[in-house]
Protein backbone atom coordinates (compact mmCIF):
# COMPACT_ATOMS: atom_id res chain seq x y z
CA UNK A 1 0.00 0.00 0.00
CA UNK A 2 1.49 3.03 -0.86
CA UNK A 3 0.15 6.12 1.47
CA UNK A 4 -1.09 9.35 -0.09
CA UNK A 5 -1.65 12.45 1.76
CA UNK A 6 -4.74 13.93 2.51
CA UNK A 7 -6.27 17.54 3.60
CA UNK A 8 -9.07 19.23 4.71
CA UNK A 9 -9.83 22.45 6.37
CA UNK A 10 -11.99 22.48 9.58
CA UNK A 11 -15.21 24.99 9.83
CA UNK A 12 -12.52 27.10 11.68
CA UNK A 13 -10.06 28.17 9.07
CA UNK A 14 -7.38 24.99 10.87
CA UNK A 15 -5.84 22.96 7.87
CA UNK A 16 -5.86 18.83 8.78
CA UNK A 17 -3.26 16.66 7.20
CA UNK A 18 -2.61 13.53 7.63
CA UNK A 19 -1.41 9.91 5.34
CA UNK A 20 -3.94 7.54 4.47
CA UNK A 21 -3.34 4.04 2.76
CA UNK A 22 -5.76 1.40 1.06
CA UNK A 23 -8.96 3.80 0.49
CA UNK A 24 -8.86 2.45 -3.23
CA UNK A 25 -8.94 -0.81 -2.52
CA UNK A 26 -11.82 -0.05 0.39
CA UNK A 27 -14.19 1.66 -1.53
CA UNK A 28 -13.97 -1.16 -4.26
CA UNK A 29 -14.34 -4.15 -1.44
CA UNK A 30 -15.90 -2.45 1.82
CA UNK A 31 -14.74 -5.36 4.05
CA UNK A 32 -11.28 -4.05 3.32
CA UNK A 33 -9.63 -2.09 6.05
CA UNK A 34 -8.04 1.28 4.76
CA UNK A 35 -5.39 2.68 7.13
CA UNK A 36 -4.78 6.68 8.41
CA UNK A 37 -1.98 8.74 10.35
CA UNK A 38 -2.58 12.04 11.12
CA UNK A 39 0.46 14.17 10.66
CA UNK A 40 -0.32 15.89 14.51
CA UNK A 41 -1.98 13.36 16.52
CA UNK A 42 -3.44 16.10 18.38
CA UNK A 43 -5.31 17.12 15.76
CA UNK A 44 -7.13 13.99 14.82
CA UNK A 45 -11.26 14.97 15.14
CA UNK A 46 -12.11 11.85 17.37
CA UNK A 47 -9.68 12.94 19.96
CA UNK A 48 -11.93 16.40 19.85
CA UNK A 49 -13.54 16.48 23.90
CA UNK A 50 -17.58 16.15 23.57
CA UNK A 51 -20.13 15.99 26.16
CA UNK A 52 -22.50 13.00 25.43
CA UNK A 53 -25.26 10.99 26.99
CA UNK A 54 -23.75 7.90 26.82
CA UNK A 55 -20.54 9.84 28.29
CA UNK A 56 -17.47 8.83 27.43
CA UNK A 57 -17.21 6.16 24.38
CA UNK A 58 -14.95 4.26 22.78
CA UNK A 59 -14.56 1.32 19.71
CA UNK A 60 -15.07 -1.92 21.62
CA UNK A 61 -14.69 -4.40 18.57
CA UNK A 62 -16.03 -4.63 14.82
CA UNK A 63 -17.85 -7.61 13.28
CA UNK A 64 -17.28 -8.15 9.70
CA UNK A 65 -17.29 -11.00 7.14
CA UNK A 66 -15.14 -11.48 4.13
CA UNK A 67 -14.69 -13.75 0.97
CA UNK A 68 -10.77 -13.55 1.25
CA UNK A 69 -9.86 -14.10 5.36
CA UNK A 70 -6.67 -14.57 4.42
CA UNK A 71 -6.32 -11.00 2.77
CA UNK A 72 -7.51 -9.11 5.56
CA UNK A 73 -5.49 -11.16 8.34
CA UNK A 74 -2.31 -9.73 5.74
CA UNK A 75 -3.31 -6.22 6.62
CA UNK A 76 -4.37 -7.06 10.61
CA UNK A 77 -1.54 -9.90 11.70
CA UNK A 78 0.35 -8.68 14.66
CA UNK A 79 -1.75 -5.73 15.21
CA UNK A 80 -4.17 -5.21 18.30
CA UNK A 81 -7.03 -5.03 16.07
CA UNK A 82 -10.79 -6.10 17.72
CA UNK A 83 -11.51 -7.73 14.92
CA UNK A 84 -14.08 -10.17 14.76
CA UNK A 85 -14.01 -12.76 11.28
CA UNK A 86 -17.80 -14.03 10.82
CA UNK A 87 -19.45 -16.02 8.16
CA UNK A 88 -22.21 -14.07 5.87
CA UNK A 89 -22.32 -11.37 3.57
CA UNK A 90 -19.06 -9.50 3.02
CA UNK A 91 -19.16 -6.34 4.71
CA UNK A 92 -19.41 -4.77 8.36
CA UNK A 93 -22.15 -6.89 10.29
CA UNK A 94 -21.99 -4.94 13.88
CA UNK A 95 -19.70 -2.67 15.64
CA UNK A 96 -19.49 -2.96 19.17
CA UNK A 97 -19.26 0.72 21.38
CA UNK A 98 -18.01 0.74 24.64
CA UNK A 99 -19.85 3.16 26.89
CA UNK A 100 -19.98 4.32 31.02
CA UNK A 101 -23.21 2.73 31.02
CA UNK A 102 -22.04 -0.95 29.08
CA UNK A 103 -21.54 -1.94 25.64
CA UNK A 104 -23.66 -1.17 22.70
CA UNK A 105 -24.05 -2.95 19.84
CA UNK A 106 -24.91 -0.77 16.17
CA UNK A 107 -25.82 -3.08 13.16
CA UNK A 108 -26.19 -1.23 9.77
């Protein structure tokens, strides 16, 4: 994967760069992970504090099935990925949010 770099400028006038790798290959087979570093880490828009009901949040896992195992396990091996492999239609089955209050489930 070769990374390209990427901009945008925030509502504020602030300029975000970062890398970003595999987005081709994702948009053409949606089970495929794509990959992103943001040039300042600080400046990366999920880091950006919110107040929400649920209060503080974070990705717990993401369910996902796939035609070619072995092709994603190239781009996840020896990464701590939560990554769950399950039999069906290829494509994102359920991610899994952890929250203050337990884990919620969202299922397209």
């Amino acid at each position: 994967l070769t990374p390209e770099r990427r901009t945008r400028t925030r509502p504020d006038g602030s300029v975000l760069t970062w890398q970003a790798a595999g987005l081709d290959g994702a948009l053409a087979a949606p089970w495929l992970p794509f990959f992103m570093q943001w040039d300042r880490p600080d400046d990366f828009p999920g880091s950006t504090p919110v107040d929400h009901p649920l209060g503080r949040c974070s990705l717990a896992w993401i369910e996902l099935s796939t035609p070619d195992p072995a092709r994603v396990a190239r781009f996840t091996d020896r990464r701590d990925l939560p990554l769950r492999i399950v039999a069906g239609e290829p494509g994102i089955h359920a991610i899994g949010i952890a929250t203050s209050s337990g884990e919620r489930v969202l299922r397209p």
